[in-house]
C-alpha atoms as a PDB file:
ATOM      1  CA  UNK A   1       5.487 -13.962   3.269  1.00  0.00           C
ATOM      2  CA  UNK A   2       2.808 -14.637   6.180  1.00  0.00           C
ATOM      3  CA  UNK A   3      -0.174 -16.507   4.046  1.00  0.00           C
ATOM      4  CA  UNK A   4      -2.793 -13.433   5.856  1.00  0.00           C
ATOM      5  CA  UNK A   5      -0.003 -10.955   4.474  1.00  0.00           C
ATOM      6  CA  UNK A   6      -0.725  -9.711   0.711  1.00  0.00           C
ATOM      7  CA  UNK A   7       0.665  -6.842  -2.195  1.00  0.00           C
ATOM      8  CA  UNK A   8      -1.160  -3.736  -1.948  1.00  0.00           C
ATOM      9  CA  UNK A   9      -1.768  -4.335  -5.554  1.00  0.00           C
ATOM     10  CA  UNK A  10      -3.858  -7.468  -4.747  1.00  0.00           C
ATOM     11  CA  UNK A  11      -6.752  -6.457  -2.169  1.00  0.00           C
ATOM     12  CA  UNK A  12      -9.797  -5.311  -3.204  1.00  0.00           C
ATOM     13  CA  UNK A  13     -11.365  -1.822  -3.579  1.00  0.00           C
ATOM     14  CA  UNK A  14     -12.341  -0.544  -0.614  1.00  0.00           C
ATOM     15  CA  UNK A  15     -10.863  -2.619   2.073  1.00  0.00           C
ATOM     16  CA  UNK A  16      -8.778  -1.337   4.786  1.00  0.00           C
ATOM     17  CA  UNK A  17      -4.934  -2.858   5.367  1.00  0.00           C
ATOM     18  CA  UNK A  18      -2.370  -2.011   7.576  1.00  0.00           C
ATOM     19  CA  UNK A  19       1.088  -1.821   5.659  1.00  0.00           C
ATOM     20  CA  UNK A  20       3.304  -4.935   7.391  1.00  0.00           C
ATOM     21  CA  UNK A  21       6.735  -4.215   5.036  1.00  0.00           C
ATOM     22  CA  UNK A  22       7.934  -2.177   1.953  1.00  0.00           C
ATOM     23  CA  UNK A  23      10.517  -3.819  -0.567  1.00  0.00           C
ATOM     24  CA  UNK A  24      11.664  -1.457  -2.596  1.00  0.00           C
ATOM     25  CA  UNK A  25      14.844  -0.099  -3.325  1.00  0.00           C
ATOM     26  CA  UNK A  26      15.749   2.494   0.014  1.00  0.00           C
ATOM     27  CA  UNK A  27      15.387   5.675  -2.207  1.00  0.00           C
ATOM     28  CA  UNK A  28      11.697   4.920  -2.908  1.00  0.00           C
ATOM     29  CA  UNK A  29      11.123   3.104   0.348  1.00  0.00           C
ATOM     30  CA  UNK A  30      12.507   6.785   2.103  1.00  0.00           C
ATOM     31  CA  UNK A  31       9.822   8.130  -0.380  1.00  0.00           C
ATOM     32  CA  UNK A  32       6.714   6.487   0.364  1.00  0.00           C
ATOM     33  CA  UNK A  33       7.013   6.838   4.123  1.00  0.00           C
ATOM     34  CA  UNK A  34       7.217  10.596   3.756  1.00  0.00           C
ATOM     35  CA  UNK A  35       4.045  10.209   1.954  1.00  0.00           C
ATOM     36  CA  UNK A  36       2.931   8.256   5.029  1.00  0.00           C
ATOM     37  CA  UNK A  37       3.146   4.417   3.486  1.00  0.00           C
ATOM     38  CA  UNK A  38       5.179   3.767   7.013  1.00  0.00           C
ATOM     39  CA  UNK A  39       5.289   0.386   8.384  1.00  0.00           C
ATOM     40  CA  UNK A  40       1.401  -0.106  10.451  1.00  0.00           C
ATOM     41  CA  UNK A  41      -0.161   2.285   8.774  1.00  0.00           C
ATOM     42  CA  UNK A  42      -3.701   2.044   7.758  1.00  0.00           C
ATOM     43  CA  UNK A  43      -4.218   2.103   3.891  1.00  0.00           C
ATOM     44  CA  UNK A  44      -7.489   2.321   2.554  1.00  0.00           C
ATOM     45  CA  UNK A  45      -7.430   1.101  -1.383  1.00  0.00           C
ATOM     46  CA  UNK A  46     -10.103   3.637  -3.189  1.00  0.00           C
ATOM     47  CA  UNK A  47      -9.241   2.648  -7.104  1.00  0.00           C
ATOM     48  CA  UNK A  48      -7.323  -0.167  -8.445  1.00  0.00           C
ATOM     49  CA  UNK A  49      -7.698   0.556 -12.412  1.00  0.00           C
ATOM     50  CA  UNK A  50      -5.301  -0.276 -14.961  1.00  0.00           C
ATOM     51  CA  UNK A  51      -1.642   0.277 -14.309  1.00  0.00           C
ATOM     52  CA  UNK A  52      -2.265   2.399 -11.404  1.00  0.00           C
ATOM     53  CA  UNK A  53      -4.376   2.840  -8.081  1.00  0.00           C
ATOM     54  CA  UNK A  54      -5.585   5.297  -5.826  1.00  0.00           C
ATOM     55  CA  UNK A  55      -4.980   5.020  -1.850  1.00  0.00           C
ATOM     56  CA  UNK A  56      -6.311   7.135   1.045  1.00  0.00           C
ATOM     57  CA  UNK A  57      -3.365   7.167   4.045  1.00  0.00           C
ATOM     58  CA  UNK A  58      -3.469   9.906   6.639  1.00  0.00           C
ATOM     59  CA  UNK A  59      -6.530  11.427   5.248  1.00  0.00           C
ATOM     60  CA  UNK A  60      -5.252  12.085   1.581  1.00  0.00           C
ATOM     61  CA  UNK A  61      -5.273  10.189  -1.599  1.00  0.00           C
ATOM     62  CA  UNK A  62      -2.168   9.074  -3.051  1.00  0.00           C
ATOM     63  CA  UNK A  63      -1.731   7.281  -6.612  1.00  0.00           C
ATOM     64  CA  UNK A  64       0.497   4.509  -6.708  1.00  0.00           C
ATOM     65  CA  UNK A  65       1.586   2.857  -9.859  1.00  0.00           C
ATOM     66  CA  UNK A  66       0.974  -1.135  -9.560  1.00  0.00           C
ATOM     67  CA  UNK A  67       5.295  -1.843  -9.598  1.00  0.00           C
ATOM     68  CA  UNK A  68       5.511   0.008  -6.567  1.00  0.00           C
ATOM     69  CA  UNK A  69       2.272  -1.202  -4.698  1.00  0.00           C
ATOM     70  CA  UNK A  70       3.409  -4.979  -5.678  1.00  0.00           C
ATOM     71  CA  UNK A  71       6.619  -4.145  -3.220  1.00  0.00           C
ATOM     72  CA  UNK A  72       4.316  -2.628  -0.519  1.00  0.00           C
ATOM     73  CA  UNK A  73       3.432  -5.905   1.288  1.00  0.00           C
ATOM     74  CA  UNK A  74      -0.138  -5.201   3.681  1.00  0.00           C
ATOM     75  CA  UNK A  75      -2.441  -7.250   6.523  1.00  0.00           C
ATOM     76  CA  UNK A  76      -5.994  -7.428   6.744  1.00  0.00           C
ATOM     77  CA  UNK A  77      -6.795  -4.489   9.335  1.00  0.00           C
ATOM     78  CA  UNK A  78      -9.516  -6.405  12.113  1.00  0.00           C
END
């Protein structure tokens, strides 16, 4: 992994990232890009409390639990 390239899991609140990879298994890969966690995407993180987070992707706020946004690998967004 790309040294600039970091888990969802790990940036702070507030800070826009554009989603580089996703490492999951392919059934919940197929599942967060229908909830629009596709490869580029912007991803805003909004909460990042205990065990699970909130993000804001194509105008809506998804929760996340922090096993699956550990496998959702992001990029600082300039």
């Amino acid at each position: 992994m790309n040294s600039s390239h970091k888990t969802l899991s790990e940036i702070p609140v507030g800070r826009f990232v554009q989603i580089r990879e996703l490492l999951s298994e392919p059934d919940v890969c197929h599942r967060l890009r229908e909830m629009g966690f596709c490869e580029n995407a912007i991803v805003r993180l909004v909460v990042n409390g205990e065990g699970n987070l909130i993000c804001e992707v194509c105008n809506t706020r998804v929760g996340l639990n922090q096993s699956i946004a550990q496998d959702i690998i992001v990029a600082s967004f300039e």
